[in-house]
PDB file of N, CA and C in Angstrom:
ATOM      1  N   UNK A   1      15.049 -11.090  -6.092  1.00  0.00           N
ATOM      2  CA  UNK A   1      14.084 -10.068  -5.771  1.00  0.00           C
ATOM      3  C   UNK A   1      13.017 -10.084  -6.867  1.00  0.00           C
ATOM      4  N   UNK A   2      11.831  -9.495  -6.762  1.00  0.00           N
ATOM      5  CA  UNK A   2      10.662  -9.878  -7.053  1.00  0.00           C
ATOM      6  C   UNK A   2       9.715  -8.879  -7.200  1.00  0.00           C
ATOM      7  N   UNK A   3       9.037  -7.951  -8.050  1.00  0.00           N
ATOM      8  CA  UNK A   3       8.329  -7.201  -7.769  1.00  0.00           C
ATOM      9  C   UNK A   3       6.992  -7.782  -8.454  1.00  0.00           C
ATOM     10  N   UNK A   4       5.890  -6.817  -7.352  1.00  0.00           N
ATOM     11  CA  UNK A   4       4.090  -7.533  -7.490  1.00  0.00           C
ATOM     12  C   UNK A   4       3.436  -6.786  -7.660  1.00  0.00           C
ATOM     13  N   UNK A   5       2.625  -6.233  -8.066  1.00  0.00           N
ATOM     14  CA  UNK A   5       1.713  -5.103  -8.351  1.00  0.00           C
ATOM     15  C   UNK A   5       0.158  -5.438  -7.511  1.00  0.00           C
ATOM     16  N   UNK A   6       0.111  -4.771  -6.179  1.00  0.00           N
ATOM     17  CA  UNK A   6      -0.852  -5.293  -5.749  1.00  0.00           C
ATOM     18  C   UNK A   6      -1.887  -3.953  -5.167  1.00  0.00           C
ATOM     19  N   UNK A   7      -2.890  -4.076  -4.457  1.00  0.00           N
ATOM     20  CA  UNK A   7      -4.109  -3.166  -3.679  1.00  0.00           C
ATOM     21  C   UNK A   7      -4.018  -3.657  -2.589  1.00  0.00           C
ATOM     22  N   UNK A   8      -4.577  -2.041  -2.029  1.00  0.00           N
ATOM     23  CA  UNK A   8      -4.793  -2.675  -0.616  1.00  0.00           C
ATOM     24  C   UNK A   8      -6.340  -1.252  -0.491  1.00  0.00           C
ATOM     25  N   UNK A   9      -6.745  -1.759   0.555  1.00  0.00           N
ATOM     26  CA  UNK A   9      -7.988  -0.889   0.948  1.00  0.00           C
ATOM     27  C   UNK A   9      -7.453   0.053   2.111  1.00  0.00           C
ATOM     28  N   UNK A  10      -7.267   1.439   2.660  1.00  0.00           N
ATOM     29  CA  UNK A  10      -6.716   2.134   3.467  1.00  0.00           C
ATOM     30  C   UNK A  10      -8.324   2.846   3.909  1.00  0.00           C
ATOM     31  N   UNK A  11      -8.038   2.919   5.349  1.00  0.00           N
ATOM     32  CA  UNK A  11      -9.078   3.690   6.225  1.00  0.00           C
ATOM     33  C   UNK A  11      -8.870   5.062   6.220  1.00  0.00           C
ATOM     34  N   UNK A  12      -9.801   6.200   5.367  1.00  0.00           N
ATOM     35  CA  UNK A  12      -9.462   7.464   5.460  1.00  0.00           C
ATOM     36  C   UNK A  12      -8.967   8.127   7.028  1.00  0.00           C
ATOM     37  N   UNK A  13      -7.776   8.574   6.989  1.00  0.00           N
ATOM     38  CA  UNK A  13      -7.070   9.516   7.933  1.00  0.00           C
ATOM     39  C   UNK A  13      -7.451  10.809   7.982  1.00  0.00           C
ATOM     40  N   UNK A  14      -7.354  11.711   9.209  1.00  0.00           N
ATOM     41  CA  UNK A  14      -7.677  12.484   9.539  1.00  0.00           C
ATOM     42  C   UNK A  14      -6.959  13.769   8.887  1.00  0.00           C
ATOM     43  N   UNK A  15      -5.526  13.558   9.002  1.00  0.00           N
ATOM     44  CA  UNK A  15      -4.584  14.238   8.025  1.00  0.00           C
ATOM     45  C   UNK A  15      -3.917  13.626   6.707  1.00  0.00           C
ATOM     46  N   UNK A  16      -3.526  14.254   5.630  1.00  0.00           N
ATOM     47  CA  UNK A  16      -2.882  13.909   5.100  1.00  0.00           C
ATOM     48  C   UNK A  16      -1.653  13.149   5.443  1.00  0.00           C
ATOM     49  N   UNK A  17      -0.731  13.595   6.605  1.00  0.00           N
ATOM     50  CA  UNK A  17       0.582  13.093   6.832  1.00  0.00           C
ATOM     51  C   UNK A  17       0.347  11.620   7.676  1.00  0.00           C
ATOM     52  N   UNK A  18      -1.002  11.579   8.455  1.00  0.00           N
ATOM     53  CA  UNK A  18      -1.592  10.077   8.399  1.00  0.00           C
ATOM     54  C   UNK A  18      -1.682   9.388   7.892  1.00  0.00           C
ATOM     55  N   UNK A  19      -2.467   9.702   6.630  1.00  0.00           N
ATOM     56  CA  UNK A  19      -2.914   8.847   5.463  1.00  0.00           C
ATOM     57  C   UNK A  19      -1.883   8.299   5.120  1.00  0.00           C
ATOM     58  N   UNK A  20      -0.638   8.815   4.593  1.00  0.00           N
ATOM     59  CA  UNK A  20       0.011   8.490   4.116  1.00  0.00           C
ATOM     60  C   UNK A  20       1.065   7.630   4.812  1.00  0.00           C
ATOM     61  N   UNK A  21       1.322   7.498   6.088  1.00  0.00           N
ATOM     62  CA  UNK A  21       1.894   6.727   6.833  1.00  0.00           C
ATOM     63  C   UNK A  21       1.561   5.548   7.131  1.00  0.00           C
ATOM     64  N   UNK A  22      -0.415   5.795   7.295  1.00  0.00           N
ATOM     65  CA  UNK A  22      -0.894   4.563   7.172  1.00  0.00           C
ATOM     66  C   UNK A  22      -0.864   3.614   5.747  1.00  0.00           C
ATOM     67  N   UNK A  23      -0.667   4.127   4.879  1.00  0.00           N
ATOM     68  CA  UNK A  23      -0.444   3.515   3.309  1.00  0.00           C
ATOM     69  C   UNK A  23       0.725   3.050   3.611  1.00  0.00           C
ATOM     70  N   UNK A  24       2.038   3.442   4.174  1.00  0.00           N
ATOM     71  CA  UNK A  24       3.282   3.080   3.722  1.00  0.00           C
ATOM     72  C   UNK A  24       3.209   1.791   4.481  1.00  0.00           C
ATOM     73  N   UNK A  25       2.881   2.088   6.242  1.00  0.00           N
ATOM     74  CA  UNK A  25       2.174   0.904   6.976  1.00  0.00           C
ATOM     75  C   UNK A  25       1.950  -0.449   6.328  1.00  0.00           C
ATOM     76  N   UNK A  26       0.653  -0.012   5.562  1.00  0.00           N
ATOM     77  CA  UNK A  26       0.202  -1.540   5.082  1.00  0.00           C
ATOM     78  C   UNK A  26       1.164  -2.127   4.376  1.00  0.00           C
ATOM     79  N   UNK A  27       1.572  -1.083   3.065  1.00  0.00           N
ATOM     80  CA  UNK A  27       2.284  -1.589   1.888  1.00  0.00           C
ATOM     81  C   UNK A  27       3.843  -2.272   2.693  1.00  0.00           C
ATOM     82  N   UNK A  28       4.148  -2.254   3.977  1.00  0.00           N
ATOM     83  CA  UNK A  28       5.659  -2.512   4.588  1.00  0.00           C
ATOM     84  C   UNK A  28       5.271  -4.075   4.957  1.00  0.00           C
ATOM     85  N   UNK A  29       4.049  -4.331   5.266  1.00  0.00           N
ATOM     86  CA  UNK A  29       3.405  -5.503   5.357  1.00  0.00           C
ATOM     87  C   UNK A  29       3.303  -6.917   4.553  1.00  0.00           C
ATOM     88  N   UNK A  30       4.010  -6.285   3.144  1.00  0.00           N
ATOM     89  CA  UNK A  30       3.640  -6.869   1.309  1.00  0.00           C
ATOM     90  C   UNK A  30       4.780  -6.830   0.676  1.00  0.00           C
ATOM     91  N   UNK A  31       5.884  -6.146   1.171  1.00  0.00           N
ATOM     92  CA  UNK A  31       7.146  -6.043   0.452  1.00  0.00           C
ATOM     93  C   UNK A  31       7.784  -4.549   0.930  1.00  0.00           C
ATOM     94  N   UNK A  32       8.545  -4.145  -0.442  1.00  0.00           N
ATOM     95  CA  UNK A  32       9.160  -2.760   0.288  1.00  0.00           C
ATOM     96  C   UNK A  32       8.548  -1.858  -1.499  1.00  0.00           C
ATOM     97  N   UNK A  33       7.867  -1.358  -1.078  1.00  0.00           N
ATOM     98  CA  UNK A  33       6.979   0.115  -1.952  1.00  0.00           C
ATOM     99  C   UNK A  33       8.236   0.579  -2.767  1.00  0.00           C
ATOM    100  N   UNK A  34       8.081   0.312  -3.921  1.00  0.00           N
ATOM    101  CA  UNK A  34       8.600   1.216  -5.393  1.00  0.00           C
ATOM    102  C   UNK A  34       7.714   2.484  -5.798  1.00  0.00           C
ATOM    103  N   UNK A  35       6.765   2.328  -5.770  1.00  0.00           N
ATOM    104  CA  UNK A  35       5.579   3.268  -5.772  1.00  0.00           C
ATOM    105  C   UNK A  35       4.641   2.623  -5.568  1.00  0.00           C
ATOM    106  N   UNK A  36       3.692   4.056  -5.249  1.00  0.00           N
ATOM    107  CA  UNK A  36       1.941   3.757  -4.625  1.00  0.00           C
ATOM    108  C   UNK A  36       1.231   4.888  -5.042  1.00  0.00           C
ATOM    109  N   UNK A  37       0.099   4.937  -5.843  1.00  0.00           N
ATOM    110  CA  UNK A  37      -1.041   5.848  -5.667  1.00  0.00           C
ATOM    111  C   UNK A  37      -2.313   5.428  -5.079  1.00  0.00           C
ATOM    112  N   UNK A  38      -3.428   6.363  -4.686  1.00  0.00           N
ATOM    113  CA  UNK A  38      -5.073   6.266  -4.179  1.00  0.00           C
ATOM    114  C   UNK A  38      -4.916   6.794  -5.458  1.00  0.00           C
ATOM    115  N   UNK A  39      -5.812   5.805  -5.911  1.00  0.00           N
ATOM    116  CA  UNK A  39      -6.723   5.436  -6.546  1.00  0.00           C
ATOM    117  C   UNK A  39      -8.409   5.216  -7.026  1.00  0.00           C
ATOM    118  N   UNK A  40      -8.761   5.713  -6.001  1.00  0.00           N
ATOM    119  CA  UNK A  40     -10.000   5.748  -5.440  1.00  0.00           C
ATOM    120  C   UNK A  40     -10.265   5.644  -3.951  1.00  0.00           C
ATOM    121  N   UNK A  41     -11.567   6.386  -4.028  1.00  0.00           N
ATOM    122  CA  UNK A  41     -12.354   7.266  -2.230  1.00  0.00           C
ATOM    123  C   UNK A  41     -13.433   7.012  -2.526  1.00  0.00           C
ATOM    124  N   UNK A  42     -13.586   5.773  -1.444  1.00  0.00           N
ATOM    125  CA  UNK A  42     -15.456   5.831  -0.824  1.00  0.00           C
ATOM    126  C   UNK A  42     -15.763   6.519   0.155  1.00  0.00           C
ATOM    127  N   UNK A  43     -16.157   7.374  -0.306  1.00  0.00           N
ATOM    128  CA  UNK A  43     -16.863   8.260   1.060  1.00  0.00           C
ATOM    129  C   UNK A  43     -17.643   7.941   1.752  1.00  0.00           C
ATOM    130  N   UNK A  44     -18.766   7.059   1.279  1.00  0.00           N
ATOM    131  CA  UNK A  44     -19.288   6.475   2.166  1.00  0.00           C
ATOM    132  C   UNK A  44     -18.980   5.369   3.052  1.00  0.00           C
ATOM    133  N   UNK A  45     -17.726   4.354   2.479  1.00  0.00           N
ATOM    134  CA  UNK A  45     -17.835   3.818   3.344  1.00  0.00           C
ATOM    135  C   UNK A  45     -15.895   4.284   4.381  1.00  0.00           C
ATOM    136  N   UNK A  46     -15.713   5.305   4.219  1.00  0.00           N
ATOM    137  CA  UNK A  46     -14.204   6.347   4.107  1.00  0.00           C
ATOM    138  C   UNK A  46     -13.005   5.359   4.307  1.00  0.00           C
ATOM    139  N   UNK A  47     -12.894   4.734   2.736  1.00  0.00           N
ATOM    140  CA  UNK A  47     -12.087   4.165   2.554  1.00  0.00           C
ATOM    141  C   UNK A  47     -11.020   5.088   1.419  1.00  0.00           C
ATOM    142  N   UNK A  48     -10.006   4.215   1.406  1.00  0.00           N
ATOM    143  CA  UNK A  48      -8.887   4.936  -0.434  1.00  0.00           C
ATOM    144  C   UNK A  48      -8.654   3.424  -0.898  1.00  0.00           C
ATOM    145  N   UNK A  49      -8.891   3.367  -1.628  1.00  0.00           N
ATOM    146  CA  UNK A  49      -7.679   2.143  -3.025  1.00  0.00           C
ATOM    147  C   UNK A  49      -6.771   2.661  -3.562  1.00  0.00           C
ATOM    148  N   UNK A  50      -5.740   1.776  -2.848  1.00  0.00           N
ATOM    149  CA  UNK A  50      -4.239   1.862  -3.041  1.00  0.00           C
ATOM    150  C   UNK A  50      -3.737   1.130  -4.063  1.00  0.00           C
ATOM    151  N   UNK A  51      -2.978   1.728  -5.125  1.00  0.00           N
ATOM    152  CA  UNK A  51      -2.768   0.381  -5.899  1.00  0.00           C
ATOM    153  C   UNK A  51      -1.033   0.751  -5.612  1.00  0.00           C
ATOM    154  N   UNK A  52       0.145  -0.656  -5.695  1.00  0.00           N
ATOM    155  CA  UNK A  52       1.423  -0.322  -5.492  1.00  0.00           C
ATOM    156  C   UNK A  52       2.289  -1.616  -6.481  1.00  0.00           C
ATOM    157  N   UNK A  53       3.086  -0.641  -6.211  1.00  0.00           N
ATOM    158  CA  UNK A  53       4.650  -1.732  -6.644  1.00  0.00           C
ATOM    159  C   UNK A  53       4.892  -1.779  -5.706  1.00  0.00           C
ATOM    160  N   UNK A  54       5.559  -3.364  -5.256  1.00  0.00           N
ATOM    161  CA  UNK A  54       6.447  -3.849  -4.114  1.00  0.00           C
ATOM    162  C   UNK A  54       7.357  -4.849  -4.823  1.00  0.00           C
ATOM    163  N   UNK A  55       8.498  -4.472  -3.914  1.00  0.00           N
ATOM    164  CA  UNK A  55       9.700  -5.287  -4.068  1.00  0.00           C
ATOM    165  C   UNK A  55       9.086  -6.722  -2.932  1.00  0.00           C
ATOM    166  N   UNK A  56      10.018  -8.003  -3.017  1.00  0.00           N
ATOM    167  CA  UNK A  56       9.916  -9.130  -2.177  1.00  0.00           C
ATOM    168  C   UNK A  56      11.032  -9.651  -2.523  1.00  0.00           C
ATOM    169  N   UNK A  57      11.671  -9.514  -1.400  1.00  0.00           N
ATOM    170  CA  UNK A  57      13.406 -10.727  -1.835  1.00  0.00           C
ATOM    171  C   UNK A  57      13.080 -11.956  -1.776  1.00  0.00           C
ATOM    172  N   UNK A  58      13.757 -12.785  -2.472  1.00  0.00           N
ATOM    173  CA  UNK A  58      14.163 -13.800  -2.990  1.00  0.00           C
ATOM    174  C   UNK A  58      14.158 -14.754  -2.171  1.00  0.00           C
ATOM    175  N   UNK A  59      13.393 -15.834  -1.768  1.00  0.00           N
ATOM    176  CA  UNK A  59      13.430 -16.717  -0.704  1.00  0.00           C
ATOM    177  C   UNK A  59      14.783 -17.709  -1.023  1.00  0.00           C
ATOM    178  N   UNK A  60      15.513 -17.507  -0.066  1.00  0.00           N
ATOM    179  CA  UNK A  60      16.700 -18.391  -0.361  1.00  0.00           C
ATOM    180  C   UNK A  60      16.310 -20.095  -0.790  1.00  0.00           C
ATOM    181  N   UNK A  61      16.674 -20.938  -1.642  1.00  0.00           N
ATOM    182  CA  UNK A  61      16.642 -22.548  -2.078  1.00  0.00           C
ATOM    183  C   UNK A  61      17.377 -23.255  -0.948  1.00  0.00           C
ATOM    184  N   UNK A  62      16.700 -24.416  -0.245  1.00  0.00           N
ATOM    185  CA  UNK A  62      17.656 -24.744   0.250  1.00  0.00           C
ATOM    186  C   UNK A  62      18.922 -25.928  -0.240  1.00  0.00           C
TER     187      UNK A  62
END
C-alpha cells in the first residue's frame, strides 16, 4: 500500500452535503481518502481545490 498526496479541481455544489460527496466521488477515483481539505474557491470560475491523502494498494509482482 501506497499513499500520494494529490489535487483535484471540484465543481461548486449547490449544498454542502453535495459538495462533499462530489469530493469523496473524485478522490474514490485516485485511491481510498485518508484525508481531504478545499483549499481554495474560484468564484468566478465556481470551482474548490482539493488537496488529499490517498491510499493505493500494492500492485501485486508477477
Amino acid at each position: 500500500m501506497t499513499t500520494h498526496f494529490i489535487t483535484a479541481e471540484i465543481d461548486l455544489q449547490e449544498s454542502p452535503m453535495q459538495m462533499q460527496q462530489a469530493i469523496e466521488a473524485e478522490l474514490q477515483k485516485r485511491g481510498e481518502p485518508l484525508r481531504w481539505a478545499v483549499t481554495s474557491v474560484d468564484t468566478a470560475s465556481q470551482t474548490a481545490q482539493v488537496e488529499a491523502v490517498v491510499t493505493v494498494a500494492a500492485e501485486a509482482k508477477p
